[in-house]
N, C-alpha and C. Protein backbone atom coordinates (compact mmCIF):
# COMPACT_ATOMS: atom_id res chain seq x y z
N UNK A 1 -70.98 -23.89 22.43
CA UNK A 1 -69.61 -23.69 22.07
C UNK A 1 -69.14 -22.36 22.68
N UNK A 2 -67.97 -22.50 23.59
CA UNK A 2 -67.73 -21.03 23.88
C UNK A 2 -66.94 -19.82 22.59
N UNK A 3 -66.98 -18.58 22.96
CA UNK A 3 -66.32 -17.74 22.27
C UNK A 3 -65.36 -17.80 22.73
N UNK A 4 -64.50 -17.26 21.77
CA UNK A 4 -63.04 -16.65 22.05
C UNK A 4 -63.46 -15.22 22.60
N UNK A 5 -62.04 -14.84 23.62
CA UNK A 5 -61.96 -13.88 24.04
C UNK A 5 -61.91 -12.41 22.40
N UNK A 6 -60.98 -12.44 21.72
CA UNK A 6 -60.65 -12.18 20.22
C UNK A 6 -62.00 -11.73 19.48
N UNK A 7 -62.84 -13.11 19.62
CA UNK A 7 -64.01 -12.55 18.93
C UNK A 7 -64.88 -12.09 19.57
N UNK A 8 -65.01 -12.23 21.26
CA UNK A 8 -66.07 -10.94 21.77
C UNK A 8 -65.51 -9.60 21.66
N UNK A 9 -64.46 -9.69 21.42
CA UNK A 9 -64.12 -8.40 21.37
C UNK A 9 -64.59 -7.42 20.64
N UNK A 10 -64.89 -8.60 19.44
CA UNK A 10 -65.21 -7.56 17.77
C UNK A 10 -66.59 -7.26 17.90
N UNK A 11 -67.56 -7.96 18.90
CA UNK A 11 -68.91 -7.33 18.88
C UNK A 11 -68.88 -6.18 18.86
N UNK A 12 -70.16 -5.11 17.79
CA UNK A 12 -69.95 -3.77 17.70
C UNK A 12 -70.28 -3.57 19.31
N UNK A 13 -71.16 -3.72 20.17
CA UNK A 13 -71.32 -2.93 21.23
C UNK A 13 -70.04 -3.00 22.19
N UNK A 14 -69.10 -4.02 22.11
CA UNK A 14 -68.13 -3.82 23.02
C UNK A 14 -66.99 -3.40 22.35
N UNK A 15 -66.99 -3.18 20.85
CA UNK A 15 -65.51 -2.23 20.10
C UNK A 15 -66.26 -1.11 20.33
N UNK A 16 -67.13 -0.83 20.22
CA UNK A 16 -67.48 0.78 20.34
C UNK A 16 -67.23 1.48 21.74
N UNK A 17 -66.68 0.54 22.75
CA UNK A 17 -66.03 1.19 23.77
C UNK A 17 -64.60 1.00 24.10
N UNK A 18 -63.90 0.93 23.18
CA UNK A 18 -62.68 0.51 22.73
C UNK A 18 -61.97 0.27 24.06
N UNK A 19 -62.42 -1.09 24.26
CA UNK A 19 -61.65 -1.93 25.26
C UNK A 19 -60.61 -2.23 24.96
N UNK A 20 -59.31 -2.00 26.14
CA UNK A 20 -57.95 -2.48 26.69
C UNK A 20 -57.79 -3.78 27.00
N UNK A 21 -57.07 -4.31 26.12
CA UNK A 21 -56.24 -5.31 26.57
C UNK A 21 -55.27 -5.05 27.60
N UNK A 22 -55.13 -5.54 28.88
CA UNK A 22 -54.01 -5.17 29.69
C UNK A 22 -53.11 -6.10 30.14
N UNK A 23 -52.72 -7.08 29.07
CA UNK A 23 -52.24 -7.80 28.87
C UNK A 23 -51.00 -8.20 27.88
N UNK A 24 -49.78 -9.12 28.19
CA UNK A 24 -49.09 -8.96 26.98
C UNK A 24 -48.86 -10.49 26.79
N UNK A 25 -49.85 -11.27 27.20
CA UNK A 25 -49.96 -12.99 26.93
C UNK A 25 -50.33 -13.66 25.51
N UNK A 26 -49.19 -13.78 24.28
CA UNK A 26 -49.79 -14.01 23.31
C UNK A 26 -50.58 -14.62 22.72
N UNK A 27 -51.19 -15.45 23.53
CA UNK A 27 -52.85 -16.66 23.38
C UNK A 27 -53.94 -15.97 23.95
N UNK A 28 -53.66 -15.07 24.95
CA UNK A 28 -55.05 -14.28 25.18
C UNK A 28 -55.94 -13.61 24.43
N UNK A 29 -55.97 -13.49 23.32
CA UNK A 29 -57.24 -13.51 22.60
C UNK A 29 -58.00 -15.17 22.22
N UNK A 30 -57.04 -15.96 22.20
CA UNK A 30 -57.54 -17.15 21.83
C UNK A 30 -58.15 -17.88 22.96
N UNK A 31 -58.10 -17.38 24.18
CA UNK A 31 -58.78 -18.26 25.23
C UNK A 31 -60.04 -17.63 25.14
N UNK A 32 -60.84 -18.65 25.51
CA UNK A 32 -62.32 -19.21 25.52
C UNK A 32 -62.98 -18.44 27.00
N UNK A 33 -64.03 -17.42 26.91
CA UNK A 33 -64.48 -16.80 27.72
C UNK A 33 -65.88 -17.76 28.25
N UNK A 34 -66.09 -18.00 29.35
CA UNK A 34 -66.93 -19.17 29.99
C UNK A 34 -68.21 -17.82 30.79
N UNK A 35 -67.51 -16.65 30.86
CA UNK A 35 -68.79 -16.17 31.49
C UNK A 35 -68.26 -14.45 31.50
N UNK A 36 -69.23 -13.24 31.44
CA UNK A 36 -68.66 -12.21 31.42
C UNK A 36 -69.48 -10.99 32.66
N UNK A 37 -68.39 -10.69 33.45
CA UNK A 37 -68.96 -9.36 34.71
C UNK A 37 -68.90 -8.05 34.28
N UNK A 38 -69.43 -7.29 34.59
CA UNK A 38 -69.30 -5.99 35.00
C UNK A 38 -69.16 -5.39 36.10
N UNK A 39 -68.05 -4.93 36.13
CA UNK A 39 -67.94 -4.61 37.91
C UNK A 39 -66.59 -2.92 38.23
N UNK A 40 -67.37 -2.33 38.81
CA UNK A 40 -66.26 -1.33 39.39
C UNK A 40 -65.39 -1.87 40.93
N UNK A 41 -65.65 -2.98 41.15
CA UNK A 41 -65.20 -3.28 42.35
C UNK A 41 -63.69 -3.45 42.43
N UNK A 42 -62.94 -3.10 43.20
CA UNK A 42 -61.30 -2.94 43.53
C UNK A 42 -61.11 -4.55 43.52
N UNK A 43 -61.55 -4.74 44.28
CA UNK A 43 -60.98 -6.14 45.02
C UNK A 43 -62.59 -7.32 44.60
N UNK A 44 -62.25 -7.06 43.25
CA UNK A 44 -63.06 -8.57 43.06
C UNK A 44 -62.50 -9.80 42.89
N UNK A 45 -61.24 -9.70 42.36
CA UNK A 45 -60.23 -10.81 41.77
C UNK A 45 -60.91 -12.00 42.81
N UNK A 46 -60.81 -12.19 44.10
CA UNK A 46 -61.24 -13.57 44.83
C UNK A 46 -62.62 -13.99 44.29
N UNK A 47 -63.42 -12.94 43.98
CA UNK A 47 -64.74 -13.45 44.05
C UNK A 47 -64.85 -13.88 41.74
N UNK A 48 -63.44 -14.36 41.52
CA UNK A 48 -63.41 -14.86 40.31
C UNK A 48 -62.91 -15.87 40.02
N UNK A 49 -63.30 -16.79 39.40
CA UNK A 49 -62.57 -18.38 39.37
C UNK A 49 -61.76 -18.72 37.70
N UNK A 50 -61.65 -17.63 36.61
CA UNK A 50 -60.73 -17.56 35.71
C UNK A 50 -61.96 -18.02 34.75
N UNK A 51 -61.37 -17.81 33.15
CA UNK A 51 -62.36 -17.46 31.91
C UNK A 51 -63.40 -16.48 32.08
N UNK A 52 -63.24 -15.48 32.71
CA UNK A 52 -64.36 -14.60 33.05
C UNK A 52 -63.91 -13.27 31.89
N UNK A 53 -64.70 -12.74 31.22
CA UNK A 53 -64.06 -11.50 30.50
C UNK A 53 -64.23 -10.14 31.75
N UNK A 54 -64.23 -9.57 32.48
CA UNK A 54 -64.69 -8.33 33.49
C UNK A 54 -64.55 -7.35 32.85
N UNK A 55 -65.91 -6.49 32.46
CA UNK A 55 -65.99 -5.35 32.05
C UNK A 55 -66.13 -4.50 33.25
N UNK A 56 -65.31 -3.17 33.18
CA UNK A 56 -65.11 -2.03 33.89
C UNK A 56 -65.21 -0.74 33.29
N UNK A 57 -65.94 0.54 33.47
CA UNK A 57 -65.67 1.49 32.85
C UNK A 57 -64.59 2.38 33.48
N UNK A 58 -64.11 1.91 34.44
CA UNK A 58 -62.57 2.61 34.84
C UNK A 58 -62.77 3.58 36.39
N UNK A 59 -63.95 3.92 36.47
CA UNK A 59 -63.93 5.23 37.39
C UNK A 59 -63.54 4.77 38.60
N UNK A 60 -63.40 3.91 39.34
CA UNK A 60 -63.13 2.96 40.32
C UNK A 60 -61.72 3.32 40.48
N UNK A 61 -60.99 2.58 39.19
CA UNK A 61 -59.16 2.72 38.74
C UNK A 61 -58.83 4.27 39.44
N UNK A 62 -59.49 5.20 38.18
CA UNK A 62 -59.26 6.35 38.13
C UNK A 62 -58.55 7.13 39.53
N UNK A 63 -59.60 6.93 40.22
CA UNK A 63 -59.15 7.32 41.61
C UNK A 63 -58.26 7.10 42.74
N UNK A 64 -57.70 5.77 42.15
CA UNK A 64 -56.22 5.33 42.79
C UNK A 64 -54.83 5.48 42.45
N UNK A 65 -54.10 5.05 43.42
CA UNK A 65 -52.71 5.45 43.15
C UNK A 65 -52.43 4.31 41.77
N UNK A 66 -51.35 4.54 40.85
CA UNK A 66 -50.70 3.56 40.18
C UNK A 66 -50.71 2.45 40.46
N UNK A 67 -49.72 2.26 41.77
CA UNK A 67 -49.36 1.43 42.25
C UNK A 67 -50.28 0.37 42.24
N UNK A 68 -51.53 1.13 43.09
CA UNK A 68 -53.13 -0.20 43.41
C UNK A 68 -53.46 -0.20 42.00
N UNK A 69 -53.31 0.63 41.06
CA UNK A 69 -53.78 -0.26 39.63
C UNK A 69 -53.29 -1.25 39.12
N UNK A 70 -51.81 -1.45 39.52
CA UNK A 70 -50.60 -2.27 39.13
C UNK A 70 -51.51 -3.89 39.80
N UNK A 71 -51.39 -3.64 41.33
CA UNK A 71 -52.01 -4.52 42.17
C UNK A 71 -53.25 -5.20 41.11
N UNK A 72 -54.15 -4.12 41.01
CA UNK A 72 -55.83 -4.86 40.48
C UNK A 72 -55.29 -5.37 39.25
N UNK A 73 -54.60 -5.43 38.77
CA UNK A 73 -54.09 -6.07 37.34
C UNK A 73 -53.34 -7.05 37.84
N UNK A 74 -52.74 -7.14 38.06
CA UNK A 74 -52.07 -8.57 38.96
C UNK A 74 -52.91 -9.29 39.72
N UNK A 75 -53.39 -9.03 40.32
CA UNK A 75 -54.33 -9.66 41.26
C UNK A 75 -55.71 -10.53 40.14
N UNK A 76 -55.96 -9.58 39.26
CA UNK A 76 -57.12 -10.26 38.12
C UNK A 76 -56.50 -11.65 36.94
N UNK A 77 -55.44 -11.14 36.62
CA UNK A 77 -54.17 -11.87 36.09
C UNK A 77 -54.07 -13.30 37.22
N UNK A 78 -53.63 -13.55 37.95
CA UNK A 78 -53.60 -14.45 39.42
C UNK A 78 -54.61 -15.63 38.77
N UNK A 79 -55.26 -14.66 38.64
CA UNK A 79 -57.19 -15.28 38.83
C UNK A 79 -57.21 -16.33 37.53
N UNK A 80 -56.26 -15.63 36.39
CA UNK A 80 -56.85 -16.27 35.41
C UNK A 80 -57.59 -15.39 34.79
């Protein structure tokens, strides 16, 4: 049975890094996570086919303009 996005959330090891929603889709906690990455990579969005949760600790982001953060959020969004 898959999880909800909602309830991986509440696992203590992943609230204790008080993950961002960067999203304002009001069913996105209720969709069903099929598989979960970790990745600092800019440009992974292609190498994702949607229900994926992608964990990031940010340092990747950090170092870019707005703008390309705007992009990697859109571009992951795209994906699904």
């Amino acid at each position: 049975m898959p999880i909800l996005l909602g309830a991986a959330l509440e696992y203590q090891s992943l609230r204790s890094a008080e993950p961002k929603l960067l999203n304002d889709v009001p069913e996105a906690l209720s969709r069903p996570v099929r598989w979960v990455h970790s990745s600092e990579v800019l440009d992974i969005a292609p190498l994702l086919s949607g229900g994926e949760l992608l964990l990031s600790g940010g340092q990747a982001l950090a170092g870019v303009t707005a703008e390309r953060q705007a992009d990697y959020v859109r571009d992951l969004a795209a994906r699904g």
